[in-house]
Protein backbone atom coordinates (compact mmCIF):
# COMPACT_ATOMS: atom_id res chain seq x y z
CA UNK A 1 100.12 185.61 118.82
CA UNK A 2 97.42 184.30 120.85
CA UNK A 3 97.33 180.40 122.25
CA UNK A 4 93.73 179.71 121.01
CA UNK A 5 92.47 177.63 123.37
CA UNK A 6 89.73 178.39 125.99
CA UNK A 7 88.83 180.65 128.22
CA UNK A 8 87.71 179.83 132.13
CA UNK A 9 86.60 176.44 130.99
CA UNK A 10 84.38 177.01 127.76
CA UNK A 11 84.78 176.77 124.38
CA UNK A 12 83.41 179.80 121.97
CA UNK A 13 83.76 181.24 118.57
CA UNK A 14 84.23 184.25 117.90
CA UNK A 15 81.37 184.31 115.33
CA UNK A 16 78.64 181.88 115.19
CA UNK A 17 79.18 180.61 111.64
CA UNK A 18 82.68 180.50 111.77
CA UNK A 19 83.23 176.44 112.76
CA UNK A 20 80.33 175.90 110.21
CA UNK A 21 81.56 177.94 107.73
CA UNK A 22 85.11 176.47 107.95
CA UNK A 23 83.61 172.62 108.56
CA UNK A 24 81.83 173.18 105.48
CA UNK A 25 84.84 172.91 103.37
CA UNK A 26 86.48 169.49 102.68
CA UNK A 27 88.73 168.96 105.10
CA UNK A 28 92.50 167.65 103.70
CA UNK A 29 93.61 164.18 104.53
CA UNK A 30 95.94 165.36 107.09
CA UNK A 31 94.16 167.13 108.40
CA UNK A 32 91.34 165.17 109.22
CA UNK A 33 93.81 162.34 110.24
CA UNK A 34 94.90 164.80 112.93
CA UNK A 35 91.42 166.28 113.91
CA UNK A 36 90.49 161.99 114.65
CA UNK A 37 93.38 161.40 116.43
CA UNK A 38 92.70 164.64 118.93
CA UNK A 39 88.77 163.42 119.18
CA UNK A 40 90.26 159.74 120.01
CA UNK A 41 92.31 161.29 122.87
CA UNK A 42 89.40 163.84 124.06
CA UNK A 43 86.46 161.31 124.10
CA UNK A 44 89.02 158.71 126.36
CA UNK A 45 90.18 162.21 128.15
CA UNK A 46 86.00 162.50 128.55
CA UNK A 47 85.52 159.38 129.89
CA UNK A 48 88.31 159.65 132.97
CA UNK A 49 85.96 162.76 134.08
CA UNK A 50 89.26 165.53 132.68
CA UNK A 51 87.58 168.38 132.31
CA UNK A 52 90.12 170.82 130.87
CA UNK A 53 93.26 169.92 128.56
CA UNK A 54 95.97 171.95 127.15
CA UNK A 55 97.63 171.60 123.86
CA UNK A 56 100.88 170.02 125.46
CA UNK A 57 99.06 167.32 126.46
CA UNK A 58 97.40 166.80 123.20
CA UNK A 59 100.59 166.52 121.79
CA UNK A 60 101.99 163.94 123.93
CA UNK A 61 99.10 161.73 123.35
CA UNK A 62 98.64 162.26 120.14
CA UNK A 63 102.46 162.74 118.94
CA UNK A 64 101.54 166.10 116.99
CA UNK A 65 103.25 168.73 117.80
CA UNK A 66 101.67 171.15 120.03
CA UNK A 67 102.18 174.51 117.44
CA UNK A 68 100.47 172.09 114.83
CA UNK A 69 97.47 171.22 117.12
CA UNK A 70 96.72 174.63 117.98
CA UNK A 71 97.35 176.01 114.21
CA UNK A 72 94.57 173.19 113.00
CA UNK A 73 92.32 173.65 115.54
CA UNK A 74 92.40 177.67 115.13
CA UNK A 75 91.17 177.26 111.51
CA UNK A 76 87.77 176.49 112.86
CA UNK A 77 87.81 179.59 115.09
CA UNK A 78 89.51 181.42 117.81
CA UNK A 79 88.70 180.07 121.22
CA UNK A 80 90.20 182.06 123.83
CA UNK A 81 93.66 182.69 125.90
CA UNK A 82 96.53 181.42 126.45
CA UNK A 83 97.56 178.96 129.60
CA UNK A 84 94.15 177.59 130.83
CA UNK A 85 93.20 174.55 128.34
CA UNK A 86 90.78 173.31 126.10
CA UNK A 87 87.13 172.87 127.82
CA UNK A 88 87.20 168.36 126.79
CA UNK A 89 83.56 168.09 126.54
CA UNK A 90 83.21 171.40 124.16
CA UNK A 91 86.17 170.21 121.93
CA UNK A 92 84.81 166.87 121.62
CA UNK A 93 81.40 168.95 120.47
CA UNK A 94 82.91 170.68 117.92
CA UNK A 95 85.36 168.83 116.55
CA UNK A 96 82.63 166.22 115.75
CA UNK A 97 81.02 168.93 113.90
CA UNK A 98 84.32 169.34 112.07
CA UNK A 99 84.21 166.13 111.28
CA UNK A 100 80.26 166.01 110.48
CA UNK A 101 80.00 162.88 112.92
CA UNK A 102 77.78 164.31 114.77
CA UNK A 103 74.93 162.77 115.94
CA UNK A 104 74.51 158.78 115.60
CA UNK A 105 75.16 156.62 112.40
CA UNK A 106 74.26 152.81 112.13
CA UNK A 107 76.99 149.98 111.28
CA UNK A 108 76.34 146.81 110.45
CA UNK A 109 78.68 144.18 111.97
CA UNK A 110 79.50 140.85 109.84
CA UNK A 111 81.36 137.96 111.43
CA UNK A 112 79.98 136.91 115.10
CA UNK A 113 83.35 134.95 115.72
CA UNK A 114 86.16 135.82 118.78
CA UNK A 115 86.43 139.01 116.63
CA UNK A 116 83.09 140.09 115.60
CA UNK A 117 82.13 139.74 119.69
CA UNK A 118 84.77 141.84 120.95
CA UNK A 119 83.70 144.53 118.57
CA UNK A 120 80.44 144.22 119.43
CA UNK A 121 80.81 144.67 122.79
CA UNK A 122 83.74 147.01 122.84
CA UNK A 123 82.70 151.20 123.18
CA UNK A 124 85.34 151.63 120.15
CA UNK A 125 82.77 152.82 118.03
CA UNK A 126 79.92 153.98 120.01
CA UNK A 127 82.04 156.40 121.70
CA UNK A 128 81.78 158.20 118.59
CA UNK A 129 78.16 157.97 117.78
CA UNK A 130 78.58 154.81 116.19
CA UNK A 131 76.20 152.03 116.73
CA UNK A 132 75.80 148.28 116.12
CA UNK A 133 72.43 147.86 115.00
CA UNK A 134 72.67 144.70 113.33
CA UNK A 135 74.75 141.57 113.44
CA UNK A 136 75.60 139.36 110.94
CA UNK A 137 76.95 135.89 110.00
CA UNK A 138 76.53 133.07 107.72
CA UNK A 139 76.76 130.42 110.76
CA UNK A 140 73.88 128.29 111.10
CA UNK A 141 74.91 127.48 114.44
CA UNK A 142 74.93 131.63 115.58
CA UNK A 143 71.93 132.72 114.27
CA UNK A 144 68.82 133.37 116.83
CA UNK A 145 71.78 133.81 119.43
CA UNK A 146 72.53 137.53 120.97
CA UNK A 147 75.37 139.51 121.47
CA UNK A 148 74.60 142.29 123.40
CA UNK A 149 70.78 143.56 122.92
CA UNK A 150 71.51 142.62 119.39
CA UNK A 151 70.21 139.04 117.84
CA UNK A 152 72.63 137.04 115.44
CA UNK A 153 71.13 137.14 111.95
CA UNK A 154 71.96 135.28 108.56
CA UNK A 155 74.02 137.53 106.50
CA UNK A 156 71.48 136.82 103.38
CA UNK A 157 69.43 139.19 105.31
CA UNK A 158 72.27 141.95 104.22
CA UNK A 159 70.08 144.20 101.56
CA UNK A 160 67.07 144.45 103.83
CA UNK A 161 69.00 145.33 107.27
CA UNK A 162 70.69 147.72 104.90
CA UNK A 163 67.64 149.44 103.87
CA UNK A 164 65.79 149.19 107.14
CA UNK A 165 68.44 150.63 109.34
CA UNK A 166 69.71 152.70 107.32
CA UNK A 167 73.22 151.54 107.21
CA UNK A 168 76.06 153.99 106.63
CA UNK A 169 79.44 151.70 107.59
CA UNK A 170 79.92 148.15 107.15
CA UNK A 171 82.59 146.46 109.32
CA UNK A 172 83.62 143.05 107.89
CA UNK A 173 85.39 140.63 110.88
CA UNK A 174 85.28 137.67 108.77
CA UNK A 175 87.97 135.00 107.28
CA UNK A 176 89.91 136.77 104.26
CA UNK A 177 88.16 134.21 101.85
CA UNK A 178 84.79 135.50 102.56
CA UNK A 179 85.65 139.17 102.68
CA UNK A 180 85.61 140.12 99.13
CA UNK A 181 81.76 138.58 98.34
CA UNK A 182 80.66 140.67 101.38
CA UNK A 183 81.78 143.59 100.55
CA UNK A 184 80.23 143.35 96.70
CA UNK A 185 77.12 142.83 98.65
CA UNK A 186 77.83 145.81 100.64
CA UNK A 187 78.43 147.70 98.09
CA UNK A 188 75.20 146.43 95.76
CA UNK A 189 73.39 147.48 99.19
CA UNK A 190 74.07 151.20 98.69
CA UNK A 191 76.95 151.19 101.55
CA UNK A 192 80.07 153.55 100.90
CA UNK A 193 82.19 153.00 103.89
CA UNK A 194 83.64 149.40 104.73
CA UNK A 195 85.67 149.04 107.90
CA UNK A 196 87.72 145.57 106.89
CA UNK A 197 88.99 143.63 109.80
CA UNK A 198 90.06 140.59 107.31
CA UNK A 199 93.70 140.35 104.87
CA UNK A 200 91.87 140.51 102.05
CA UNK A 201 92.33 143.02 99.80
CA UNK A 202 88.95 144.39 98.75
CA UNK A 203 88.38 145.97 95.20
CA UNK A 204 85.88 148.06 95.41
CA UNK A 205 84.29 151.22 93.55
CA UNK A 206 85.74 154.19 93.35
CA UNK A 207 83.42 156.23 95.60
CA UNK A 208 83.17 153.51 98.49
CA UNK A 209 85.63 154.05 100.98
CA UNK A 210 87.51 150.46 102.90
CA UNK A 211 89.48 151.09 105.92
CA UNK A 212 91.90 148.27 106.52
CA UNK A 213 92.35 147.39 110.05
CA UNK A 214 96.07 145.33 110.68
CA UNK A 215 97.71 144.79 113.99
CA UNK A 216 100.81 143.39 112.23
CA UNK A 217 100.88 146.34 110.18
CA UNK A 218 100.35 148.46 113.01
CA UNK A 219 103.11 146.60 114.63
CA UNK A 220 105.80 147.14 111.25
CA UNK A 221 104.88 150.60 111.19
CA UNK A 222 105.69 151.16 115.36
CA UNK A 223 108.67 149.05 115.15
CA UNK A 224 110.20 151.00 111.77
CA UNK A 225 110.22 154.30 114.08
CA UNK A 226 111.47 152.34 117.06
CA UNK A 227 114.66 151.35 114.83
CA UNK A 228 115.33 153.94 112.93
């Protein structure tokens, strides 16, 4: 059986609607998990100026195995021959697609402490089409200054940036004890998607979506592996 990967450094389908078609679907958890682990590695892969990658290396970035990257990534269409690599910049393309993160999609950023800076002014999410648009916080003493190109505003302005920006992700880096009341005014906003930097644990509606970021968890989950 064929390696699918590409072919003299580009990336095709064999039919036109076939990564579509197969994007179309609901992807499954794991999968999905996988396909943003693989974009993570491509988009940093991008950024060095690699231009082709094979499935081995995948793996040993990403800790998939190499049969299972190739198997996932054939579901959305067969892309070529065995031995040369996968074209980085086309892969990045379509598995965005996959993913339907193409294109760019506006987060609003809450907490402009040490945190709420580095996040700010990291590439973590606009490497992905993700941009800051607005910036939050409920400091007297912040607001009117800048981060960025962006200007510090009070976080009773929430509803209206919301609306005017058309908001799709909120990303809370604020103290646990404000998190919860933020993200009920996220969620009274009409945002789905909260990206929670704090320890609180939010309660939220069943179709909005919070992503809990935890180093220490991170940490516990590395170190089980490492000992066992």
């Amino acid at each position: 059986m064929a390696n699918p990967e590409m072919i003299g450094g580009s990336l095709t389908a064999t039919r036109d609607g076939d990564i579509a078609a197969a994007a179309a679907d609901r992807l499954s958890l794991g999968v999905a998990a996988r396909m943003s682990r693989y974009l993570q590695v491509l988009t940093q892969a991008k950024k060095m100026g690699k231009e082709t990658i094979s499935s081995q290396e995948l793996s040993d970035y990403t800790h998939v195995n190499s049969t299972q990257i190739r198997r996932d990534l054939s579901g959305f269409g067969k892309f070529g021959k065995r031995g040369v690599g996968y074209n980085v910049e086309a892969l990045v393309s379509q598995i965005r697609k996959i993913l339907r993160t193409a294109g760019q999609h506006n987060i609003v950023l809450i907490g402009a402490g040490h945190l709420g800076q580095a996040i700010a002014s990291s590439d973590i999410f606009a490497d992905h089409g993700f941009k800051v648009v607005a910036i939050l916080d409920a400091d007297a003493s912040k607001i009117g200054a800048s981060i960025g190109a962006q200007i510090i505003r009070h976080v009773d302005e929430l509803s209206a940036v919301v609306e005017d920006e058309e908001i799709v992700v909120g990303v809370l880096a604020v103290p646990g004890a404000a998190a919860q009341a933020l993200a009920d005014q996220l969620v009274g906003a009409g945002v789905k998607i909260i990206f929670n930097y704090s320890d609180a644990l939010l309660g939220v509606p069943p179709d909005v979506t919070v992503h809990t970021s935890s180093p220490a968890v991170d940490l516990l989950y590395a170190l089980y592996f490492y000992l066992t």
